[in-house]
Protein backbone atom coordinates (compact mmCIF):
# COMPACT_ATOMS: atom_id res chain seq x y z
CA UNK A 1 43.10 145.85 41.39
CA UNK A 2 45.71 146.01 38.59
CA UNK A 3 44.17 149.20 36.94
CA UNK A 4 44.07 150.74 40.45
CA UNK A 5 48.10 149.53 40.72
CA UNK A 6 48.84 151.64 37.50
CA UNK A 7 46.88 154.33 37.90
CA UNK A 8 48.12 154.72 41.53
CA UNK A 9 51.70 154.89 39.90
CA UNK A 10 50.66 157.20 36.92
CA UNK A 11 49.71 159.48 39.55
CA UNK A 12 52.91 158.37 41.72
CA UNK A 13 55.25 158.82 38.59
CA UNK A 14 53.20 162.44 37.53
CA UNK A 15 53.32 163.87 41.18
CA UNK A 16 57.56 163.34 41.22
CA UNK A 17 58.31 165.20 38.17
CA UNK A 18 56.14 167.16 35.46
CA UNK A 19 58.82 166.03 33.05
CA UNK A 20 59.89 162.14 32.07
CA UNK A 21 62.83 160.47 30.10
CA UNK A 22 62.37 157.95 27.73
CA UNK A 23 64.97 155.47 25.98
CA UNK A 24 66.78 155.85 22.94
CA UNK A 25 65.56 154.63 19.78
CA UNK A 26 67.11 155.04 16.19
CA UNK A 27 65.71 158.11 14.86
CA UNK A 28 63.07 161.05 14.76
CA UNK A 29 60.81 159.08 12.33
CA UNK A 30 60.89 156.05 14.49
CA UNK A 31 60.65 157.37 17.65
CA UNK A 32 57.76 159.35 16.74
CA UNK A 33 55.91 156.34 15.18
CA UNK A 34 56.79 154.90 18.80
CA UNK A 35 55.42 156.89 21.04
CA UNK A 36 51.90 157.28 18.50
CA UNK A 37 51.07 153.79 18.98
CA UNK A 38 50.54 154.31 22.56
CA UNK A 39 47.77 156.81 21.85
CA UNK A 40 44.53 155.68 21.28
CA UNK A 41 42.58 157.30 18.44
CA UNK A 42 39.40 158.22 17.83
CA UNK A 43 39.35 157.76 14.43
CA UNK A 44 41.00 154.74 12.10
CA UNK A 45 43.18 156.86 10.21
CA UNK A 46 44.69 159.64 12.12
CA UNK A 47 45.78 162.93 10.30
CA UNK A 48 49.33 163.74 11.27
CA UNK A 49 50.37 167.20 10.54
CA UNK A 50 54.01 168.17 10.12
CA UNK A 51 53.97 172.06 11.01
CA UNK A 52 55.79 174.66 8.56
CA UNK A 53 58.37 171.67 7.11
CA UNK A 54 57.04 169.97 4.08
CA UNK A 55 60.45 168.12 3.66
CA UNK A 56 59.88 166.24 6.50
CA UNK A 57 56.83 164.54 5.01
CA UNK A 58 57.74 162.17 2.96
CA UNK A 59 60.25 160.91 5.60
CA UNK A 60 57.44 160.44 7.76
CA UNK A 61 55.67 158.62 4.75
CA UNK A 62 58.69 156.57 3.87
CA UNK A 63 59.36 155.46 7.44
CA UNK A 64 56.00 154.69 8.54
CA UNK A 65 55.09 151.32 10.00
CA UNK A 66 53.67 148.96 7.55
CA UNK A 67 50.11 148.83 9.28
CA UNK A 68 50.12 152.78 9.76
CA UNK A 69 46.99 154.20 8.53
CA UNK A 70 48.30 157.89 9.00
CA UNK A 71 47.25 160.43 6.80
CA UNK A 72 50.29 162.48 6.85
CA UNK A 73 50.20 165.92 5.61
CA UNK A 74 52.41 169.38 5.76
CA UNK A 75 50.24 172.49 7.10
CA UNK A 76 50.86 176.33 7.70
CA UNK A 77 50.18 177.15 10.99
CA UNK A 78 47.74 179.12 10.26
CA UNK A 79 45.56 176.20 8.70
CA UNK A 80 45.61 174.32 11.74
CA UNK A 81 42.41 174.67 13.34
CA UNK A 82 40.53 174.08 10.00
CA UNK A 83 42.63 170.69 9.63
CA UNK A 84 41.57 168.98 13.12
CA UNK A 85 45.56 167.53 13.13
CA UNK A 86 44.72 164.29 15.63
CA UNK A 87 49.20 164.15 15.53
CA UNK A 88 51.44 167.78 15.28
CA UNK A 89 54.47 167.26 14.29
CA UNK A 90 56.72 170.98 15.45
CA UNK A 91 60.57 170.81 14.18
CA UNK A 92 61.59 174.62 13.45
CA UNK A 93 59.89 176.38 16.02
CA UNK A 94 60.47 177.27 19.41
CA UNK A 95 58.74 175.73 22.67
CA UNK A 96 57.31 179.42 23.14
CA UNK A 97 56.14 179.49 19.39
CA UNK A 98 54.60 175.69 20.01
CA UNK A 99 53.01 176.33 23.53
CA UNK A 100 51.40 179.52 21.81
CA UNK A 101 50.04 177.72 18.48
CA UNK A 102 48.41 174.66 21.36
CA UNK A 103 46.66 177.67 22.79
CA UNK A 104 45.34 180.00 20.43
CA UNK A 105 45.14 177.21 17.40
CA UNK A 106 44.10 174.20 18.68
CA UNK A 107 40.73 173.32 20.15
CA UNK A 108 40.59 169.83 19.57
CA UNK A 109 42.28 166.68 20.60
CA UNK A 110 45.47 166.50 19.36
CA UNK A 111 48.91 165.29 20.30
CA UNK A 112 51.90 167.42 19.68
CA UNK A 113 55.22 166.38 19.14
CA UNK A 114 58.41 168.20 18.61
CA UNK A 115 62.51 167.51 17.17
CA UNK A 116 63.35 171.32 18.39
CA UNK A 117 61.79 171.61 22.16
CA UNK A 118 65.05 169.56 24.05
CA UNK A 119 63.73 171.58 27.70
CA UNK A 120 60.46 170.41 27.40
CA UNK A 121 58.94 172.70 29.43
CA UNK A 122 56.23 174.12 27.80
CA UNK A 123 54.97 173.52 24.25
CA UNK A 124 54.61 169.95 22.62
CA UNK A 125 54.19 166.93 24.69
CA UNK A 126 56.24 165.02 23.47
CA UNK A 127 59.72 166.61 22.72
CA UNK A 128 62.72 164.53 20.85
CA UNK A 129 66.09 165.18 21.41
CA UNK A 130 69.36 163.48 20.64
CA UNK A 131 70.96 161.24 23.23
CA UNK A 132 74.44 159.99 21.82
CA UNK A 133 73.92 158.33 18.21
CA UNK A 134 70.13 157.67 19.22
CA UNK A 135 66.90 159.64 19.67
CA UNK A 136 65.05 159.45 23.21
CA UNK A 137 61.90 161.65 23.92
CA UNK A 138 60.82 163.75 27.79
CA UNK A 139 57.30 164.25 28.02
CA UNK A 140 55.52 167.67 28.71
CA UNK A 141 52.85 166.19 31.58
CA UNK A 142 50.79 169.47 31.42
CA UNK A 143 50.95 169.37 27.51
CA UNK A 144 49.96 165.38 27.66
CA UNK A 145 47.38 166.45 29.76
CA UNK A 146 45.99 169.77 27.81
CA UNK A 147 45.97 167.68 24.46
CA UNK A 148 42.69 165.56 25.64
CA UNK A 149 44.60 162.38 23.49
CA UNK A 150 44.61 159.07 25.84
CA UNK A 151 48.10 157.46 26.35
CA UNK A 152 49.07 154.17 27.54
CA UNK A 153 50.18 154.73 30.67
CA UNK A 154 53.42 152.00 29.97
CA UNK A 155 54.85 154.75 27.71
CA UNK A 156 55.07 156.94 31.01
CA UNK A 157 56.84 154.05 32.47
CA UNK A 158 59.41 153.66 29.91
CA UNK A 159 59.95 157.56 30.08
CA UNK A 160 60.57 157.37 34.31
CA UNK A 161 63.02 154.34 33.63
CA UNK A 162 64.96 156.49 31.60
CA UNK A 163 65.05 159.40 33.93
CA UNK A 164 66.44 157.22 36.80
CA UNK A 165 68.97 156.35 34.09
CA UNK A 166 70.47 159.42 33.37
């Protein structure tokens, strides 16, 4: 009866609005880290590929939870469909640019993330964006949806309390 609850409200919380608010957290680095621990992996040490920005890596590295058994890496686009990225990490390119790399690049799971997409309309997911000194996150439902990674549906729920926030 309780999964029936949630999913009824997944669907509820979907069907009002393709795109959902989340609350702030620190940074990019720890609001990414965030919203990856509600996705559930098929694999013990997902690969998380930072997308045409190398200097972002070792932030990523640096700043990763102490149990985090990321393998975090900087890739070309064009080497993404020989790296089967489980995590993309987009921060210089635009949602167009990121919506067309999801659909000519990537077939396999993978969830997409993205410090440049503030709209969130079509491209990555998950899309970060600055919300007074903190970073919050919207979420892309048709993305979520498209990149075949399970979520925990409470990370939907923190998003909609947000929205109803703002």
């Amino acid at each position: 009866m309780v999964v029936l609850k949630k999913t009824a409200y997944l669907i509820m919380a979907c069907s009002i609005s393709p795109l959902l608010y989340a609350a702030p957290t620190a940074n990019i680095f720890t609001t990414t880290f965030s919203i990856l621990s509600y996705a559930k992996w098929e694999t013990t040490s997902p690969k998380f590929c930072v997308i045409n920005n190398s200097s972002l890596v070792n932030d990523f590295k640096k700043l990763a939870p102490t149990h985090s058994t990321y393998k975090i890496t900087a890739i070309n686009v064009n080497d993404i469909k020989s790296n089967h990225c489980q995590v993309l990490f987009f921060s210089n390119l635009t949602a167009k640019e990121e919506q067309s790399i999801l659909n000519n690049h990537v077939n396999f799971p993978a969830l997409s993330l993205s410090s440049n997409n503030s709209e969130c309309e079509s491209g990555s997911a998950f899309c970060l964006y600055k919300k007074n000194q903190s970073y919050s996150f919207k979420i892309n439902m048709e993305s979520l949806t498209q990149s075949q990674i399970h979520i925990d549906p409470r990370v939907l729920l923190l998003a909609k309390s947000s929205e109803s926030a703002e």
